[in-house]
Protein backbone atom coordinates (compact mmCIF):
# COMPACT_ATOMS: atom_id res chain seq x y z
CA UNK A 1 0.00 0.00 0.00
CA UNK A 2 1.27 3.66 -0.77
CA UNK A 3 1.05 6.36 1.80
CA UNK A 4 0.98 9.66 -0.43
CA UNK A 5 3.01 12.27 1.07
CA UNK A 6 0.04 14.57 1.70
CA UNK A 7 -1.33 11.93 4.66
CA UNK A 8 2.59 12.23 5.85
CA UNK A 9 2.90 15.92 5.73
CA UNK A 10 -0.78 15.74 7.84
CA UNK A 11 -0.14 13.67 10.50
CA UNK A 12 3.37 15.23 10.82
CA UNK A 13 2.32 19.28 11.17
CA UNK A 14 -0.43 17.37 13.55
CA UNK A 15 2.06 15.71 15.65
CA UNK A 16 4.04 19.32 16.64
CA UNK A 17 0.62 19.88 18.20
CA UNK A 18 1.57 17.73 20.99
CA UNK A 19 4.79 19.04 21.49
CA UNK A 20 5.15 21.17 24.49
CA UNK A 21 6.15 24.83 23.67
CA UNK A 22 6.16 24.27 19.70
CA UNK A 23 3.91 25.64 17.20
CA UNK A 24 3.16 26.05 13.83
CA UNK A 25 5.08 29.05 12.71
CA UNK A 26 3.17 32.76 11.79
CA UNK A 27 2.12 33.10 8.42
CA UNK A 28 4.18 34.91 5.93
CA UNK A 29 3.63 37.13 2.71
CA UNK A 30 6.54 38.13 1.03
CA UNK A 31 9.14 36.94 3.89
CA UNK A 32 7.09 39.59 6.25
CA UNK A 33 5.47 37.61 9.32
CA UNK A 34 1.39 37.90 9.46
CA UNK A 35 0.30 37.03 12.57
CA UNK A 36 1.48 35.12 15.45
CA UNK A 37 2.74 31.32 15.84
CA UNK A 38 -0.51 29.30 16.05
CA UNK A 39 0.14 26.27 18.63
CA UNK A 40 -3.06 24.59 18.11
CA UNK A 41 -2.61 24.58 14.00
CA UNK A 42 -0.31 21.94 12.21
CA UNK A 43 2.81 23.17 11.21
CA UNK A 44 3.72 23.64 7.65
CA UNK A 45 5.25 20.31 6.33
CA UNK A 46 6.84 19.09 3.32
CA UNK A 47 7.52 15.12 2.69
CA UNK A 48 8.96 13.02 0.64
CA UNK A 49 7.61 9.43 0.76
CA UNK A 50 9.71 6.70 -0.85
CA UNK A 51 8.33 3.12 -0.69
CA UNK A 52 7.49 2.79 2.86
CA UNK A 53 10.58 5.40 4.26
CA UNK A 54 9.87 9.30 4.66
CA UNK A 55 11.98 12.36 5.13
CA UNK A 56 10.23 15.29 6.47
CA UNK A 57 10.53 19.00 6.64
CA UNK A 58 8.90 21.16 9.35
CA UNK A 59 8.85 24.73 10.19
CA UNK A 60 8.04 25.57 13.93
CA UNK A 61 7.68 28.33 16.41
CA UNK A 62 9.09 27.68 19.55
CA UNK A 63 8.07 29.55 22.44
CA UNK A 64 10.85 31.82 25.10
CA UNK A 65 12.58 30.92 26.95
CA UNK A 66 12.86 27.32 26.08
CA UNK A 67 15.45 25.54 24.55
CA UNK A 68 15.28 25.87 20.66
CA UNK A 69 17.62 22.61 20.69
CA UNK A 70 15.45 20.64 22.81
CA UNK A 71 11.62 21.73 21.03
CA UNK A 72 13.10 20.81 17.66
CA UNK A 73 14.55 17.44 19.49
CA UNK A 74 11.29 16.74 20.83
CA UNK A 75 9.74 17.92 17.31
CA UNK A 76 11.57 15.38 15.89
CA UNK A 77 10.98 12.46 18.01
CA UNK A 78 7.16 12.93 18.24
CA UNK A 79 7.01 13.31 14.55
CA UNK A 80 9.27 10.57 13.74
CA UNK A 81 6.70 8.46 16.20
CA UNK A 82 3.34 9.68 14.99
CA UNK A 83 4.23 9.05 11.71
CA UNK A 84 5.33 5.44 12.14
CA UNK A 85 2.30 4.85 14.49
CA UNK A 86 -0.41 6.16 12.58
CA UNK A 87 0.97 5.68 8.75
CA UNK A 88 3.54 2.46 9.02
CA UNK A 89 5.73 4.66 7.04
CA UNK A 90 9.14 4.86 8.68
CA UNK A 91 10.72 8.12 9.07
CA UNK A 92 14.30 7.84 8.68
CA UNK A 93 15.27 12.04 8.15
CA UNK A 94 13.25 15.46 9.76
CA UNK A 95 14.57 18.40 9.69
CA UNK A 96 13.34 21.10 12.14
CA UNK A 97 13.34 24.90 10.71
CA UNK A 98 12.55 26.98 13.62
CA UNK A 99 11.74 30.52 12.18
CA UNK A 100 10.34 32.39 14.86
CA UNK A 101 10.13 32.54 18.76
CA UNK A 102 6.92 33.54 20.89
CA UNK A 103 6.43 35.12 23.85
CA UNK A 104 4.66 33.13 26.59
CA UNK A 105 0.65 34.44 27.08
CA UNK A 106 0.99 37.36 30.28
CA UNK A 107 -0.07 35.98 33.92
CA UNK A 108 -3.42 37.49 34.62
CA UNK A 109 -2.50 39.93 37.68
CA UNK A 110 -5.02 39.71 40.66
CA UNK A 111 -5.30 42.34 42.50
C-alpha cells in the first residue's frame, strides 16, 4: 500500500501539536510575518515518501525561553513516532526549521 506524502505531511504538522512549547510558525507574505505562531494549528510540512521510508521537513515556532535545541529534538521524536504509528511509514530524516520565537501568554495579575 502507498502512503501519499500529503497523509505524511498531515499527521506530521499534527504531531508538533503535541509538542510542548512548539507551534506552527506565523504566516508569511513576502518573507514579512502575518500574525502570530498558532500552537493549536499543524505546522507547515513538506515530505517526501519513498516506498514505505519518509523524510520530512517542518517549520516551527518555539516559544521563550525554552530551549530551541530541545523543542526541535522533541519535534523530531514525536514526529518521527506519529508518523510510524499512525501511517507504518518509517521516518528515517526530519529536519526542524525553527523561524520564529513567541512570547509566553501574560499571567493574569489579581489584584
Amino acid at each position: 500500500m502507498k502512503v501519499e506524502d500529503r497523509v505524511v505531511e498531515k499527521v506530521a504538522g499534527y504531531a508538533v501539536t503535541l509538542v510542548p512549547d512548539a507551534a506552527a510558525a506565523p504566516r508569511r507574505v513576502l518573507g514579512v510575518k502575518i500574525g502570530e505562531a498558532r500552537p493549536d494549528a499543524a505546522a507547515s510540512v513538506d515530505a517526501q515518501v519513498q516506498g514505505d521510508i519518509a523524510s520530512v521537513h517542518a517549520v516551527i515556532a518555539v516559544r521563550w525561553p525554552r530551549s530551541v535545541q530541545s523543542v526541535a529534538d522533541e519535534a523530531r521524536e514525536r514526529i518521527r513516532s506519529e508518523v510510524e504509528a499512525i501511517t507504518g511509514v518509517r521516518v528515517d530524516h526530519v529536519d526542524v526549521e525553527v523561524v520564529s520565537m513567541t512570547l509566553p501568554s501574560p499571567e493574569p495579575r489579581v489584584t
